[in-house]
Protein backbone atom coordinates (compact mmCIF):
# COMPACT_ATOMS: atom_id res chain seq x y z
CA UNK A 1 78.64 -140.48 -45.67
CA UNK A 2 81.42 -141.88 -43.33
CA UNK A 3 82.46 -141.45 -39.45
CA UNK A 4 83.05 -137.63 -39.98
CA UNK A 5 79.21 -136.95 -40.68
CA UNK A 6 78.42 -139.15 -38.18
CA UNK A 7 77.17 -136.23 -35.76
CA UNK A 8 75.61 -134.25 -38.83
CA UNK A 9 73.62 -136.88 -39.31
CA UNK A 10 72.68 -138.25 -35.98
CA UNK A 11 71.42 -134.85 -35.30
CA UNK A 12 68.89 -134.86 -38.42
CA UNK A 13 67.81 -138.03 -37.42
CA UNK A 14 67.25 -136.72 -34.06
CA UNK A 15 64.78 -134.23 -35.58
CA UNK A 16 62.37 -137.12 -37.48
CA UNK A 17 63.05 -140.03 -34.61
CA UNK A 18 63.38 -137.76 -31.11
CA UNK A 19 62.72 -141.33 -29.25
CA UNK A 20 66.18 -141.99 -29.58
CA UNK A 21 68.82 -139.98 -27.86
CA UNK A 22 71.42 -138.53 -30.41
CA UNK A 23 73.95 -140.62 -28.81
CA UNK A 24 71.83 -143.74 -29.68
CA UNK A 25 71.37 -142.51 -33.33
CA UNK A 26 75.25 -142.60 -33.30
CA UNK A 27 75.18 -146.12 -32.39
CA UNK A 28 72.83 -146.89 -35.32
CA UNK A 29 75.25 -145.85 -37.80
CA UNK A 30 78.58 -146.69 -36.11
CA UNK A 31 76.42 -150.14 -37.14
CA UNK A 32 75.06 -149.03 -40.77
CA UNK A 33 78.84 -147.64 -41.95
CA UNK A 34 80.59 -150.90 -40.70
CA UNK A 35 78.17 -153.02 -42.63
CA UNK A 36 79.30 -153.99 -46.77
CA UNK A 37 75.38 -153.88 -47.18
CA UNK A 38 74.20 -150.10 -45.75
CA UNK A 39 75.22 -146.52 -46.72
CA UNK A 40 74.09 -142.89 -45.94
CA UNK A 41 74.24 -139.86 -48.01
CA UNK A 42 73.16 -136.36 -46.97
CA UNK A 43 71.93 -133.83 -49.60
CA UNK A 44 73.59 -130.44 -49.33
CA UNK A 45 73.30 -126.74 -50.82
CA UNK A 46 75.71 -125.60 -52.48
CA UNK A 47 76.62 -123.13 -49.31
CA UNK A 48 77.30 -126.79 -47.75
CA UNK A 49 74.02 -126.36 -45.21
CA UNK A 50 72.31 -130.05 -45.00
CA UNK A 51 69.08 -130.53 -46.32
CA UNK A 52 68.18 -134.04 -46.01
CA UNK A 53 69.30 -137.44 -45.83
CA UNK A 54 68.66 -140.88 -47.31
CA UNK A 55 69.96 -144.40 -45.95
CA UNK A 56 69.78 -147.70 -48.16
CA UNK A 57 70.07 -150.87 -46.68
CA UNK A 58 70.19 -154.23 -48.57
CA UNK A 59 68.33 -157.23 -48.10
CA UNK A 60 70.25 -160.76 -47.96
């Protein structure tokens, strides 16, 4: 993923994590895609609806 799925996927991990705000979700990955050692990738159909995402972060 990069900054222009950044509300996609704030807003699906709104739906697991509702403690956070949506806004604050964006905050977590503004931090995850300017890191060398994070990513995010969202599974789609193939009508382009989301369906899930996954995010990987490496230990130092």
């Amino acid at each position: 993923m990069d900054k222009a799925d950044s509300l996609l996927w704030a807003e699906m991990r709104f739906k697991l994590w509702d403690r956070l705000s949506v806004d604050e979700h964006l905050g977590d990955i503004e931090k995850m895609l300017s890191g060398s050692k994070r990513a995010g990738y969202i599974a789609m159909l193939s009508n382009h609806a989301p369906v899930g995402f996954a995010e990987i972060c490496s230990r130092e």
